[in-house]
C-alpha atoms as a PDB file:
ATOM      1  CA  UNK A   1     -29.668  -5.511 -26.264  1.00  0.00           C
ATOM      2  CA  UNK A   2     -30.334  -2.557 -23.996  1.00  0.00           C
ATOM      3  CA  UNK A   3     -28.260  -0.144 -22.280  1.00  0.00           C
ATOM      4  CA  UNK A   4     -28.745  -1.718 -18.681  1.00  0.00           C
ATOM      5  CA  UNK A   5     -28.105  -4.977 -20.244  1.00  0.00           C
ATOM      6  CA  UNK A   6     -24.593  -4.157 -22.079  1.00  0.00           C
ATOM      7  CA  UNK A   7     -23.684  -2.325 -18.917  1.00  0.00           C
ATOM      8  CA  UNK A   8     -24.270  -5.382 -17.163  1.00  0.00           C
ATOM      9  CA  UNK A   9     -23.355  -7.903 -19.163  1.00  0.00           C
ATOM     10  CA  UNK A  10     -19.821  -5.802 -19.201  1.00  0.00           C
ATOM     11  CA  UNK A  11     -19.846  -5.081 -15.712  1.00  0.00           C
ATOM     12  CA  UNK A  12     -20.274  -9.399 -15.586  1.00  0.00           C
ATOM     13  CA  UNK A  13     -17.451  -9.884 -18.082  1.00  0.00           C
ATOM     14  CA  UNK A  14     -14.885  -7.599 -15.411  1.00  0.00           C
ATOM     15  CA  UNK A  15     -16.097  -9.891 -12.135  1.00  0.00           C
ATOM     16  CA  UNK A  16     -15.416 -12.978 -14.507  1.00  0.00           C
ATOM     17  CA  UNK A  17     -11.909 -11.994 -15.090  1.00  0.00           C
ATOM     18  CA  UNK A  18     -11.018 -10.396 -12.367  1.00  0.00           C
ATOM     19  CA  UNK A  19     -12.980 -11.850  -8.859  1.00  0.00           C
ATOM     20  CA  UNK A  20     -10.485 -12.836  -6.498  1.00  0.00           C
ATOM     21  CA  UNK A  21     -12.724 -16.110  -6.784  1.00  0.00           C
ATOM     22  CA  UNK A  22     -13.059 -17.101  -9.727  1.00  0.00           C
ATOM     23  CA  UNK A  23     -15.112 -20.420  -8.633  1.00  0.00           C
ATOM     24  CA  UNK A  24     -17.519 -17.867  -7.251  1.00  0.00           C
ATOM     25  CA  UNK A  25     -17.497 -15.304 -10.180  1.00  0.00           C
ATOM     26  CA  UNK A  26     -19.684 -17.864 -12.252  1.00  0.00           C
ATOM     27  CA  UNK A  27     -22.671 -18.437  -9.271  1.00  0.00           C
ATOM     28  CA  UNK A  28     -22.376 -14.809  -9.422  1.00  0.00           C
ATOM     29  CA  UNK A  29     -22.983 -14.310 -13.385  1.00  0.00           C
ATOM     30  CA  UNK A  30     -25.713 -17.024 -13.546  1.00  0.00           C
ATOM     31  CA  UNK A  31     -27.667 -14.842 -10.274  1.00  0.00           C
ATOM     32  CA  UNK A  32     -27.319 -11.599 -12.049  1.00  0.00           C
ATOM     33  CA  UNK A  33     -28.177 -12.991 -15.944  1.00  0.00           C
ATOM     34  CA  UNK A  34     -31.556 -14.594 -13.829  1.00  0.00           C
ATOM     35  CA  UNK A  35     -32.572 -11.162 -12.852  1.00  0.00           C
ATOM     36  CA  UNK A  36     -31.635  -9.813 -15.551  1.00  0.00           C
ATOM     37  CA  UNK A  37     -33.988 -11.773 -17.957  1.00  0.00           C
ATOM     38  CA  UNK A  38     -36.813 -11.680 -15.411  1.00  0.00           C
ATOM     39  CA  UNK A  39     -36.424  -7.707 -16.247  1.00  0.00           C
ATOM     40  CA  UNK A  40     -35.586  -7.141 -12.733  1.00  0.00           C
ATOM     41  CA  UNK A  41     -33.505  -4.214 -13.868  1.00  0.00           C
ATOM     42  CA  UNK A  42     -36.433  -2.794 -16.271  1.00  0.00           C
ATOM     43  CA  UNK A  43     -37.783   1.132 -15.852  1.00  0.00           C
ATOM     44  CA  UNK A  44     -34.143   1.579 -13.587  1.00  0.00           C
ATOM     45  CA  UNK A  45     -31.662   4.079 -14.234  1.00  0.00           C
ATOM     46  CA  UNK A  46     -28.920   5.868 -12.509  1.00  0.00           C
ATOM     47  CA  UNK A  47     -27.910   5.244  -8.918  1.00  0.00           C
ATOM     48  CA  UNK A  48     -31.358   3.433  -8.525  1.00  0.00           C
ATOM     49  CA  UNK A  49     -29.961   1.022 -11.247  1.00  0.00           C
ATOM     50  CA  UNK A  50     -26.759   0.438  -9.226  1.00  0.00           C
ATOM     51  CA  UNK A  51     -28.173   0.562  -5.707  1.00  0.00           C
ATOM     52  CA  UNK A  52     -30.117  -2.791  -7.159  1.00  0.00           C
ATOM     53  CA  UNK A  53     -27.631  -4.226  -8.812  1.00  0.00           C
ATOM     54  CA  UNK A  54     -25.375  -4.215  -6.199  1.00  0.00           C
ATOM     55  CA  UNK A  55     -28.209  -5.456  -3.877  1.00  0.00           C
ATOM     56  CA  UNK A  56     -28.673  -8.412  -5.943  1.00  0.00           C
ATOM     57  CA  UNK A  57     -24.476  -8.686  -6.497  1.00  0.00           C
ATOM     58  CA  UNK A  58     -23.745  -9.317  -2.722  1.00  0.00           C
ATOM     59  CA  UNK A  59     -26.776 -11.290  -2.058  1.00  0.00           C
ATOM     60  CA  UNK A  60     -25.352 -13.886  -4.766  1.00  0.00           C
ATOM     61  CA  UNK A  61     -21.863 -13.414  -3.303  1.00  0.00           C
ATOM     62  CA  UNK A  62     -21.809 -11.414   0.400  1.00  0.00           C
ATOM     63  CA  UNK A  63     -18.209  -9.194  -0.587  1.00  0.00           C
ATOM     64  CA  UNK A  64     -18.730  -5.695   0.683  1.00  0.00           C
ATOM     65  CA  UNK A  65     -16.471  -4.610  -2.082  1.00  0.00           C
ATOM     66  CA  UNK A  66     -18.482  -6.059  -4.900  1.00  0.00           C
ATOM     67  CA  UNK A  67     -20.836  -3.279  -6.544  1.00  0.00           C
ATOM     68  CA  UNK A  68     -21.681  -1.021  -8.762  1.00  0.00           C
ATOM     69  CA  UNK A  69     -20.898   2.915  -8.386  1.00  0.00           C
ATOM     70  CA  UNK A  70     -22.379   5.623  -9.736  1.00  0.00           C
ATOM     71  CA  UNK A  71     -20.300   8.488 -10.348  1.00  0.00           C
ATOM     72  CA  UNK A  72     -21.356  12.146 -11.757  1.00  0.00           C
ATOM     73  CA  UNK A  73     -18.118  12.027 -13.591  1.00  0.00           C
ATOM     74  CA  UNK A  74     -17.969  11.030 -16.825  1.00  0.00           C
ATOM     75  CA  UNK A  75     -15.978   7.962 -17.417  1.00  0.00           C
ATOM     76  CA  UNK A  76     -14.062   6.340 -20.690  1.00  0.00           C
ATOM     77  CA  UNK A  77     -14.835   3.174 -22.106  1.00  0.00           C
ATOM     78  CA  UNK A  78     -11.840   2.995 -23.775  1.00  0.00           C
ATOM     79  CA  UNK A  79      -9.251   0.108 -22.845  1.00  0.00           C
ATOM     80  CA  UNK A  80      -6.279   2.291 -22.755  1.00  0.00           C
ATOM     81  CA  UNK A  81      -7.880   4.902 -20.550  1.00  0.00           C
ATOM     82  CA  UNK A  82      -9.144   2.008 -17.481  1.00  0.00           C
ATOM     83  CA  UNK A  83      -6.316   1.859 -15.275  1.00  0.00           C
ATOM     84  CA  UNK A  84      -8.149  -0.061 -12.509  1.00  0.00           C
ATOM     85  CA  UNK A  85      -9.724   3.397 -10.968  1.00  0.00           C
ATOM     86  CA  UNK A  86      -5.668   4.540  -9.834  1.00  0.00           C
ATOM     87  CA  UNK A  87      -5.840   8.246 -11.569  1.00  0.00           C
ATOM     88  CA  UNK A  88      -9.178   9.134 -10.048  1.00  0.00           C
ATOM     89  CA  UNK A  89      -8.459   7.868  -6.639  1.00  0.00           C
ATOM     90  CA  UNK A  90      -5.117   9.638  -6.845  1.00  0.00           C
ATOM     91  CA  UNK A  91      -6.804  12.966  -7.696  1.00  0.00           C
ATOM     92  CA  UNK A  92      -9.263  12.230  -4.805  1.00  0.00           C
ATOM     93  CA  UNK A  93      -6.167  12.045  -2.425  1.00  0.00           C
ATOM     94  CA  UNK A  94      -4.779  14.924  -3.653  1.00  0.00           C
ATOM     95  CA  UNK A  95      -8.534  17.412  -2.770  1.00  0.00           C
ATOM     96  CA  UNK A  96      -8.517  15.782   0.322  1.00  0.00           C
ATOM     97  CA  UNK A  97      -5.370  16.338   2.082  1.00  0.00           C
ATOM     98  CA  UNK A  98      -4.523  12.706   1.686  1.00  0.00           C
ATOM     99  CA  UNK A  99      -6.863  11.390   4.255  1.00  0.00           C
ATOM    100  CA  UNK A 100      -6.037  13.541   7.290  1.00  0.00           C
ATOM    101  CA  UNK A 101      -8.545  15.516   8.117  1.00  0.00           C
ATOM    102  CA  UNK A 102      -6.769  16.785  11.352  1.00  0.00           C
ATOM    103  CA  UNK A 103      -4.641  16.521  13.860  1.00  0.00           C
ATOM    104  CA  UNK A 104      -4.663  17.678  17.297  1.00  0.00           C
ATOM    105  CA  UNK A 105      -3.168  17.908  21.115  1.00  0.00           C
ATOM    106  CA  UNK A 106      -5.705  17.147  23.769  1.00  0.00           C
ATOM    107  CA  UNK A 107      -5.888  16.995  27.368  1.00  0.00           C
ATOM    108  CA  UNK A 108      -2.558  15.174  28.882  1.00  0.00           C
ATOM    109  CA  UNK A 109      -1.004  15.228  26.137  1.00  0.00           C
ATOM    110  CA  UNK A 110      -2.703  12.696  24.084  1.00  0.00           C
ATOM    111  CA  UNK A 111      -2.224  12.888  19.971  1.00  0.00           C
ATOM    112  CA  UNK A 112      -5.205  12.617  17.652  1.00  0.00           C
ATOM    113  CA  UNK A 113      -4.846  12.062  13.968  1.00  0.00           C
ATOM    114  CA  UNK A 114      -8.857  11.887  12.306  1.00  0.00           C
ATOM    115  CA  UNK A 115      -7.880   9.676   9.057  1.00  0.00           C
ATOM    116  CA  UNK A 116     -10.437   9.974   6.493  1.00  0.00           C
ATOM    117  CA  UNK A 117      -8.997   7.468   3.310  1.00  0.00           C
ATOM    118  CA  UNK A 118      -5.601   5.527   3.675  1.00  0.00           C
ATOM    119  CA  UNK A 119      -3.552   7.203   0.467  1.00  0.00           C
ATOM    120  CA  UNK A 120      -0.973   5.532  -1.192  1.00  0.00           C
ATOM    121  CA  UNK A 121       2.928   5.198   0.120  1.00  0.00           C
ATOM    122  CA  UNK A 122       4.086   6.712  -3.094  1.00  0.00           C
ATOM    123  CA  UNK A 123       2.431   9.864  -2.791  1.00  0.00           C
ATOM    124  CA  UNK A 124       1.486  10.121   0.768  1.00  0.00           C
ATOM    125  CA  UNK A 125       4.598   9.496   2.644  1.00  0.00           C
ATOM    126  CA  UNK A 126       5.401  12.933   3.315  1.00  0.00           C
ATOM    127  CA  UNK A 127       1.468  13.836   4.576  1.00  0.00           C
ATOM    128  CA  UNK A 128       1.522  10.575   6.638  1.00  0.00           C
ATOM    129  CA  UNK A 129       5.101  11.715   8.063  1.00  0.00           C
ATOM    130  CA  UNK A 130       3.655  15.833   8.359  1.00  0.00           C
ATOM    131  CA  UNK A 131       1.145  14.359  10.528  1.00  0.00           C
ATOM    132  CA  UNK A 132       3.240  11.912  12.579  1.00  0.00           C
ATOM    133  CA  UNK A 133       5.489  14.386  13.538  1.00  0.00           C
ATOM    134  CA  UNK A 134       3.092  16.588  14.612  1.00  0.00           C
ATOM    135  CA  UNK A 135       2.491  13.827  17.711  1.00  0.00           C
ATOM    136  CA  UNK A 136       5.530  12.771  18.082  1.00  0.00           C
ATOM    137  CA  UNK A 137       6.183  13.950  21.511  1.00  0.00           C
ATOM    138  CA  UNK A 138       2.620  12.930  23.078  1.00  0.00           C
ATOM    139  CA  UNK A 139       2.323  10.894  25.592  1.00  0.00           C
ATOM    140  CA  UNK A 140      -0.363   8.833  23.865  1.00  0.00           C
ATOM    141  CA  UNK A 141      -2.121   8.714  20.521  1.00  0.00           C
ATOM    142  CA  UNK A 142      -5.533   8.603  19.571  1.00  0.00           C
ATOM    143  CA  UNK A 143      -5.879   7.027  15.743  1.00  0.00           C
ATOM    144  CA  UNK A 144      -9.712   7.936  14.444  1.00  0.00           C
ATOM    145  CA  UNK A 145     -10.983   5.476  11.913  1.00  0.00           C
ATOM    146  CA  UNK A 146     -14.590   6.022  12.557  1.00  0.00           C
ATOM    147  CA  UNK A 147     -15.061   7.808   8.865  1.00  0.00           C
ATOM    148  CA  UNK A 148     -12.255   6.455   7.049  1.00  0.00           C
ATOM    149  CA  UNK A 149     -13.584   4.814   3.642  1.00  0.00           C
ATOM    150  CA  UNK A 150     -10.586   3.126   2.621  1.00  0.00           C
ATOM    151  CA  UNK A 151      -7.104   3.452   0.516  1.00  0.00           C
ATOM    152  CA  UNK A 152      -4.362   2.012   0.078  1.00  0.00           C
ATOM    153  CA  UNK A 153      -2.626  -1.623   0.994  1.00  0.00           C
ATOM    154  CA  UNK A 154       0.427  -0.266   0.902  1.00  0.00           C
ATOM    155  CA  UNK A 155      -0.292   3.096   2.546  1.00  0.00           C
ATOM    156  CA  UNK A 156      -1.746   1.018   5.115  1.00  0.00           C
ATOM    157  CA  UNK A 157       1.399  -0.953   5.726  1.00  0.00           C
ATOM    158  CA  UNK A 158       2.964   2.732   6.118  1.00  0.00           C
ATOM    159  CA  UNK A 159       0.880   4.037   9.097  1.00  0.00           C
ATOM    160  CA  UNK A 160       1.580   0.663  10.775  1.00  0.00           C
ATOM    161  CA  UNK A 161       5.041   0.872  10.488  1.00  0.00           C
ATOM    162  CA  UNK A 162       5.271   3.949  13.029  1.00  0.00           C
ATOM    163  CA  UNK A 163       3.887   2.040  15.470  1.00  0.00           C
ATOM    164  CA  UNK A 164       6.490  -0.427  15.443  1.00  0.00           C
ATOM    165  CA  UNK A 165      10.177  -0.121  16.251  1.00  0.00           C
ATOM    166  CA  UNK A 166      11.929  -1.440  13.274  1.00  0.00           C
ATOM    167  CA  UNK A 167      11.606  -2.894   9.736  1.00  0.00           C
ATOM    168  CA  UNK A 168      10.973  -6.590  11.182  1.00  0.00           C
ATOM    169  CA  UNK A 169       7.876  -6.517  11.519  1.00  0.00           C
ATOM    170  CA  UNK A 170       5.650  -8.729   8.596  1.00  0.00           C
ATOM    171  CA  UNK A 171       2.896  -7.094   9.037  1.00  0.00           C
ATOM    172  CA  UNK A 172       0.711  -9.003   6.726  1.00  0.00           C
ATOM    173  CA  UNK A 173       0.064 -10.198   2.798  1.00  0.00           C
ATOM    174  CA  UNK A 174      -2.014  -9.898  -0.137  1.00  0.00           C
ATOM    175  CA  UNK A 175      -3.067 -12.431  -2.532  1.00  0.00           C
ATOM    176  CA  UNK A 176      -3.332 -11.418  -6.365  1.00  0.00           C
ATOM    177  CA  UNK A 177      -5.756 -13.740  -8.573  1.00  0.00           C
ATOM    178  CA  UNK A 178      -4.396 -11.905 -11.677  1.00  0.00           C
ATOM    179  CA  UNK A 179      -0.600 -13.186 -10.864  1.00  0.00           C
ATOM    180  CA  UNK A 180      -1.633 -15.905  -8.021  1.00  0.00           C
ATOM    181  CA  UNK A 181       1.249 -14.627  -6.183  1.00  0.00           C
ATOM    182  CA  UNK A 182       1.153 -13.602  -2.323  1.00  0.00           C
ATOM    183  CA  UNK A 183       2.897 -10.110  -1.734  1.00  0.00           C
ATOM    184  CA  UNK A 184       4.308  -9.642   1.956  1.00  0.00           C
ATOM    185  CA  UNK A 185       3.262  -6.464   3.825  1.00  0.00           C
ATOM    186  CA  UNK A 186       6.592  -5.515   6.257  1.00  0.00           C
ATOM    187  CA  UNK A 187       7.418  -2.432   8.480  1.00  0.00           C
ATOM    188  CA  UNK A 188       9.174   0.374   6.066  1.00  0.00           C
ATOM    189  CA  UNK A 189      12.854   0.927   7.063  1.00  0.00           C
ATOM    190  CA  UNK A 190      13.367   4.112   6.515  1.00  0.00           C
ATOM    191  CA  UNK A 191      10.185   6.917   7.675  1.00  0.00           C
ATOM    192  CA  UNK A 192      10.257  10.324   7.110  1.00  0.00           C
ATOM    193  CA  UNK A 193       9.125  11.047  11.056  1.00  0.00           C
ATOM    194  CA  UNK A 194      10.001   9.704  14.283  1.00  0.00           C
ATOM    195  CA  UNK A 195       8.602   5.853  15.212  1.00  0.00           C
ATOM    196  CA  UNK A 196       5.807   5.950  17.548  1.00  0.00           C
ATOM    197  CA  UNK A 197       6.922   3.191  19.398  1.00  0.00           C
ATOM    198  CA  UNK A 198       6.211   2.258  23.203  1.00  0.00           C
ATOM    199  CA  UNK A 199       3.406   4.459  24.125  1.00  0.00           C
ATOM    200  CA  UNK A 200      -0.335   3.270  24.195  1.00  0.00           C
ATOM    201  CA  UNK A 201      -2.001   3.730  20.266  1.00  0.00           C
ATOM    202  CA  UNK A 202      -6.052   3.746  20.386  1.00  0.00           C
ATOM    203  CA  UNK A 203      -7.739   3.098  17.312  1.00  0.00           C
ATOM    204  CA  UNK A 204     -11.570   4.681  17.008  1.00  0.00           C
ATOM    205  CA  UNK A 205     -13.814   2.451  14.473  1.00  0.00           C
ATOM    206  CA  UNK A 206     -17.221   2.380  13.719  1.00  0.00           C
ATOM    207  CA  UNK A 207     -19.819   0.699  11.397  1.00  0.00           C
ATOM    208  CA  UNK A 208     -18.662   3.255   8.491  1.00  0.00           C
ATOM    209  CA  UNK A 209     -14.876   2.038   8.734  1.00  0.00           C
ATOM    210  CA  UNK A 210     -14.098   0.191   5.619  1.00  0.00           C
ATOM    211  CA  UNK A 211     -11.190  -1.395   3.536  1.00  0.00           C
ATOM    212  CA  UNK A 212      -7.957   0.098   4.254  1.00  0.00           C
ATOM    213  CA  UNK A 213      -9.084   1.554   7.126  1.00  0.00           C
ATOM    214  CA  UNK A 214     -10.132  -1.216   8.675  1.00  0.00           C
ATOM    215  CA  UNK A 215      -6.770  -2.940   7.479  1.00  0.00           C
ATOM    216  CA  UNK A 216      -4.913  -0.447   9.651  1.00  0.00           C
ATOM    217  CA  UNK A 217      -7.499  -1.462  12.632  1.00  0.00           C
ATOM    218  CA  UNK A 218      -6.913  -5.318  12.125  1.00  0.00           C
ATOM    219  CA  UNK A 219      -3.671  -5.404  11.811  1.00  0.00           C
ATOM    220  CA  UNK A 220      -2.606  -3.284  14.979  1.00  0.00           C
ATOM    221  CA  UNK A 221      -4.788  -5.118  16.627  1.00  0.00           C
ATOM    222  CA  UNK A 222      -3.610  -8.163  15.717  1.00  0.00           C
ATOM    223  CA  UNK A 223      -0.148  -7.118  16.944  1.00  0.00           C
ATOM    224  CA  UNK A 224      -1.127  -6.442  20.139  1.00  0.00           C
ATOM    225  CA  UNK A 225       0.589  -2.930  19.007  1.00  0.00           C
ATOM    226  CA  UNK A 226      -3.246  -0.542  19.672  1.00  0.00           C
ATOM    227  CA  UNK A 227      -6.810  -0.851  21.663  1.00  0.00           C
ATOM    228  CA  UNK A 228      -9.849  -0.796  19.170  1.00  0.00           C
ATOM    229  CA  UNK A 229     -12.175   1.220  20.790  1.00  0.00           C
ATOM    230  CA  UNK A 230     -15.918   1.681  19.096  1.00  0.00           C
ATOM    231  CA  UNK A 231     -17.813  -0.079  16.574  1.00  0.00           C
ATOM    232  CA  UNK A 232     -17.556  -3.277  14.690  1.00  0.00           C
ATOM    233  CA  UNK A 233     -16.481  -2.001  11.176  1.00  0.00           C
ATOM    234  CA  UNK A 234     -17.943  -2.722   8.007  1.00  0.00           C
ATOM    235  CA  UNK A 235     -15.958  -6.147   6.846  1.00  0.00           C
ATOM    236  CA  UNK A 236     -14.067  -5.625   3.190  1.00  0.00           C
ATOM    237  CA  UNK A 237     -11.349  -7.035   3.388  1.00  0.00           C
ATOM    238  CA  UNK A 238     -10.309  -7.884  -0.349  1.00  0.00           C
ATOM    239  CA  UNK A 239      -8.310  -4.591  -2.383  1.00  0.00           C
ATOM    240  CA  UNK A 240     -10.080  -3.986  -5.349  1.00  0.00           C
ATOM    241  CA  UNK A 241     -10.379  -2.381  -9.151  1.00  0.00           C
ATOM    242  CA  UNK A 242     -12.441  -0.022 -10.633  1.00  0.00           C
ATOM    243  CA  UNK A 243     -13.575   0.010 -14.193  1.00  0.00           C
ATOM    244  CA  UNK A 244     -16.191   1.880 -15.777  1.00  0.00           C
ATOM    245  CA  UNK A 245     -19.054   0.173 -17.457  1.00  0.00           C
ATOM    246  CA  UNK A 246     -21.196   3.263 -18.627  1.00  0.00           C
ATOM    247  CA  UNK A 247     -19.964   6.731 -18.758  1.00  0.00           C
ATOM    248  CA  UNK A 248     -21.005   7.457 -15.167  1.00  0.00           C
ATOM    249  CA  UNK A 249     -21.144   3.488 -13.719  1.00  0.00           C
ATOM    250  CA  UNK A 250     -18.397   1.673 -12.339  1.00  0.00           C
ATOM    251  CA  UNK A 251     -17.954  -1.534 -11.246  1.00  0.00           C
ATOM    252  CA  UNK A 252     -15.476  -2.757  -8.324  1.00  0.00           C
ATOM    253  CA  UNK A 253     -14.481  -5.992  -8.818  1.00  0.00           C
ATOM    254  CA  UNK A 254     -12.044  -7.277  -5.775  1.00  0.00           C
ATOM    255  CA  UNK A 255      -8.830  -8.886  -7.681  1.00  0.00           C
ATOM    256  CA  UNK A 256      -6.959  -9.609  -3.975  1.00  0.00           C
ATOM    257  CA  UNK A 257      -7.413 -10.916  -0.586  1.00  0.00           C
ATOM    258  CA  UNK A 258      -5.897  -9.575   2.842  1.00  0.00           C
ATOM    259  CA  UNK A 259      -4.275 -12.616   5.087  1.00  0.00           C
ATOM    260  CA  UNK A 260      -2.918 -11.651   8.449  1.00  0.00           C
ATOM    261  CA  UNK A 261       0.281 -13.061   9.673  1.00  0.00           C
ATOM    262  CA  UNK A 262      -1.267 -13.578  13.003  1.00  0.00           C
ATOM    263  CA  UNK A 263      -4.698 -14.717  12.619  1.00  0.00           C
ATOM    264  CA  UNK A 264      -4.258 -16.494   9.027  1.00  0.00           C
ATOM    265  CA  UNK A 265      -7.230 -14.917   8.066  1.00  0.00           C
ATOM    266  CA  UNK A 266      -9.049 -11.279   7.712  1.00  0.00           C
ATOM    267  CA  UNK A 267     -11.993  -8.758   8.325  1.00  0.00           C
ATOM    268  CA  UNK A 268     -14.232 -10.070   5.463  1.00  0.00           C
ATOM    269  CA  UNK A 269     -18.246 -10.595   6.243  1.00  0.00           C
ATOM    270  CA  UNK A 270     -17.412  -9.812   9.461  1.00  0.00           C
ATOM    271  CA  UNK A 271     -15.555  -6.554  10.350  1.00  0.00           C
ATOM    272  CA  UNK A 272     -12.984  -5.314  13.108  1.00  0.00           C
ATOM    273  CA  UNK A 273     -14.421  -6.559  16.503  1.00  0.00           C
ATOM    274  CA  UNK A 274     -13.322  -3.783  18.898  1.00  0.00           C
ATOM    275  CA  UNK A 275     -11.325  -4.394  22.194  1.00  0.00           C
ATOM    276  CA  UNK A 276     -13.712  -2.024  23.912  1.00  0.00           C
ATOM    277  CA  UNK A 277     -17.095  -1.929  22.291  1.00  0.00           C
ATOM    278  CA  UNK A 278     -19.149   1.277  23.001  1.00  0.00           C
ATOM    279  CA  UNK A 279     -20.898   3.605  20.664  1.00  0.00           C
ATOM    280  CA  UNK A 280     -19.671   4.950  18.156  1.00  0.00           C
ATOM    281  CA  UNK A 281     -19.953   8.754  18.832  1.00  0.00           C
ATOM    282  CA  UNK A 282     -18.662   7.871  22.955  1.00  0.00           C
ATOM    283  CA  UNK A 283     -15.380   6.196  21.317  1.00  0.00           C
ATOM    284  CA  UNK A 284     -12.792   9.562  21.512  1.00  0.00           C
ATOM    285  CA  UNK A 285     -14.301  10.163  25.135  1.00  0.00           C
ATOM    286  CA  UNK A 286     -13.957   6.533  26.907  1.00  0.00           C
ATOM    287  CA  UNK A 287     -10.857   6.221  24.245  1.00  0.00           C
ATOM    288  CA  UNK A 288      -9.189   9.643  26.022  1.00  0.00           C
ATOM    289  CA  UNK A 289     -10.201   8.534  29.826  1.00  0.00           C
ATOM    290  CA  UNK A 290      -8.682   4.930  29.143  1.00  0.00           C
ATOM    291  CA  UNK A 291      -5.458   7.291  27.943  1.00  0.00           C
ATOM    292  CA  UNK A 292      -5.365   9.396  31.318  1.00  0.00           C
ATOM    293  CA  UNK A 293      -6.282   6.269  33.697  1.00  0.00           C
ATOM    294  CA  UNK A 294      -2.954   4.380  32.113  1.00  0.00           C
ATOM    295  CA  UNK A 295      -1.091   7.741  32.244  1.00  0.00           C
ATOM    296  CA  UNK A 296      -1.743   8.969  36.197  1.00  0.00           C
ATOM    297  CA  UNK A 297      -0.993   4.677  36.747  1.00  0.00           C
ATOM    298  CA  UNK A 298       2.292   4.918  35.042  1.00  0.00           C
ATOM    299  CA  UNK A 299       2.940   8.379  37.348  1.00  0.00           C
ATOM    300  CA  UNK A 300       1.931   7.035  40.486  1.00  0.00           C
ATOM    301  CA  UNK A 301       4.274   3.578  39.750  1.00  0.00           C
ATOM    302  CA  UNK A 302       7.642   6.501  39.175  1.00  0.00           C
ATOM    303  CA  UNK A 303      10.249   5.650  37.118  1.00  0.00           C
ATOM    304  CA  UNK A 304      11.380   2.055  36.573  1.00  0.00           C
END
C-alpha cells in the first residue's frame, strides 16, 4: 500500500467513525476507494493531494467542513497525542488575540468589533468581555464577520449572550453522533462586561464567513436580536474534529450538527442569507449609514 493510500484509507476510517452521518459516511468511503483505485490520487503530493481529495470528498457528500488540511506543522500519529485538533486551535487563539482583531469608535458613536475566529468560552471570556466593554456606551454596534473563519460553539453562544438581556434566552443546540445526545446552547448568566441589550447590533458577513462565525450571524438573526448586512456566507454548519492522517495532513471530520431553536434547522449548503445584501467590501459603509438614519429618527421622535 502507498503512502497516499494509508493516508487515505485512515483519513476514511476517521469519517466512518466519526461523520455526523453515519448513513452517509459509507457513500462517502465507496466514492473515495473508486478514485482511489482508478489512481486518481497517483503523481499527487502535498496540498495538491488534499486540494483533490477534498474536491472529490464534498462532491460525494456537499459538507463544507469535510476535507483534508495540509498543515506545515508536523503532526503525531500517535492515539494519545489526537485530541480532536483542541491544543493547536487553542495555541492559534492564543497568537491571535483570540479573534479580535480590533475594536473601534466611529462616527455617532457607533461600536465596531472586527472578529476574526470565535475562541472558546473557557479561555476567551475575558478577551470577549475586554472588547465588549470597550463599546459599551455606543449608541450602536457594528459586529464584522466578513473574515471570521470559525471557533467555537460555545464561544459563540458567549458573544450572543451580550446581546440579550438575561440568561433565558435558548439560543440554540448541538447534536453529538459520538453520544447521540442534543446539548442546549442558552444565554450565560453571569458576563464579565455590561449586556448590550436594546440598541441596534449589525452583523457584516461575506462569502469567507464560516462555521462559528456564521453561527453567531444565524443565530442573531434568527432572534430578531441584529441586521445581517453583506454577503451570503459560506454554509458549515456542523462543529467538527481534527485528526492527523500524515505528519503534515489532517482530516476534519464533522462529529455534530447546529439546530436553531427558531428555524429548526441551520446554515448548511446554504449559508447566512443577509437582511441587506450588498457587496461585501460596501457592508461597514451602508451598515454605518443604516446606524445614523435609525439614530437622527430616534432624535427627531425625543424621548418616549
Amino acid at each position: 500500500m502507498s503512502t497516499n493510500e494509508r493516508m487515505i484509507e485512515l483519513a476514511l476510517d476517521r469519517i466512518s467513525a466519526g461523520y455526523v452521518f453515519p448513513e452517509k459516511a459509507a457513500l462517502i468511503a465507496t466514492a473515495i476507494r473508486s478514485r482511489l483505485a482508478a489512481g486518481a490520487y497517483e503523481g499527487l503530493d502535498g496540498p495538491e493531494l488534499c486540494e483533490t481529495v477534498t474536491a472529490h470528498l464534498q462532491e460525494a457528500c456537499p459538507d463544507r467542513h469535510l476535507r483534508l488540511l495540509w498543515t506545515d506543522v508536523p503532526q503525531s500519529l500517535e492515539p494519545a497525542d489526537d485530541d480532536g485538533g483542541q491544543a493547536a486551535f487553542l495555541a492559534l487563539l492564543r497568537t491571535e488575540n483570540h479573534g479580535i482583531a480590533r475594536v473601534e469608535h466611529l462616527e455617532g458613536n457607533v461600536g465596531l468589533i472586527d472578529l476574526r475566529r470565535i475562541t472558546t468560552a473557557a479561555e476567551g471570556a475575558a478577551m470577549i468581555g475586554a472588547a465588549m466593554q470597550l463599546v459599551a456606551h455606543s449608541s450602536a454596534l457594528v459586529l464584522d464577520l466578513r473574515a471570521c473563519s470559525g471557533g467555537s460553539a460555545e464561544g459563540a453562544a458567549m458573544w450572543c449572550s451580550y446581546f440579550f438581556p438575561d440568561d433565558q434566552v435558548h439560543l440554540n443546540d448541538i447534536y453529538d453522533r459520538r453520544t447521540d445526545a442534543t446539548r442546549q446552547f442558552w444565554t450565560t448568566a453571569h458576563l464579565p462586561a455590561p449586556r448590550y441589550a436594546g440598541r441596534p447590533v449589525y452583523v457584516l458577513t461575506s462569502a469567507a464567513t464560516f462555521s462559528g462565525g456564521e453561527d453567531v450571524a444565524y443565530t442573531l438573526q434568527a432572534h430578531g436580536r441584529a441586521t445581517v448586512v453583506g454577503g451570503t456566507t459560506r454554509g458549515g454548519a456542523h462543529p467538527t474534529e481534527r485528526h492527523p492522517v500524515a505528519e503534515h495532513v489532517l482530516v476534519t471530520v464533522p462529529t455534530s450538527r447546529a439546530i436553531s431553536t427558531v428555524t429548526g434547522t441551520n446554515w448548511e449548503g446554504v449559508g447566512v442569507v443577509p437582511d441587506v445584501e450588498v457587496p461585501a467590501e460596501q457592508a461597514l459603509d451602508v451598515a454605518l449609514k443604516a446606524a445614523l438614519r435609525r439614530a437622527e429618527a430616534e432624535a427627531d421622535a425625543g424621548p418616549r
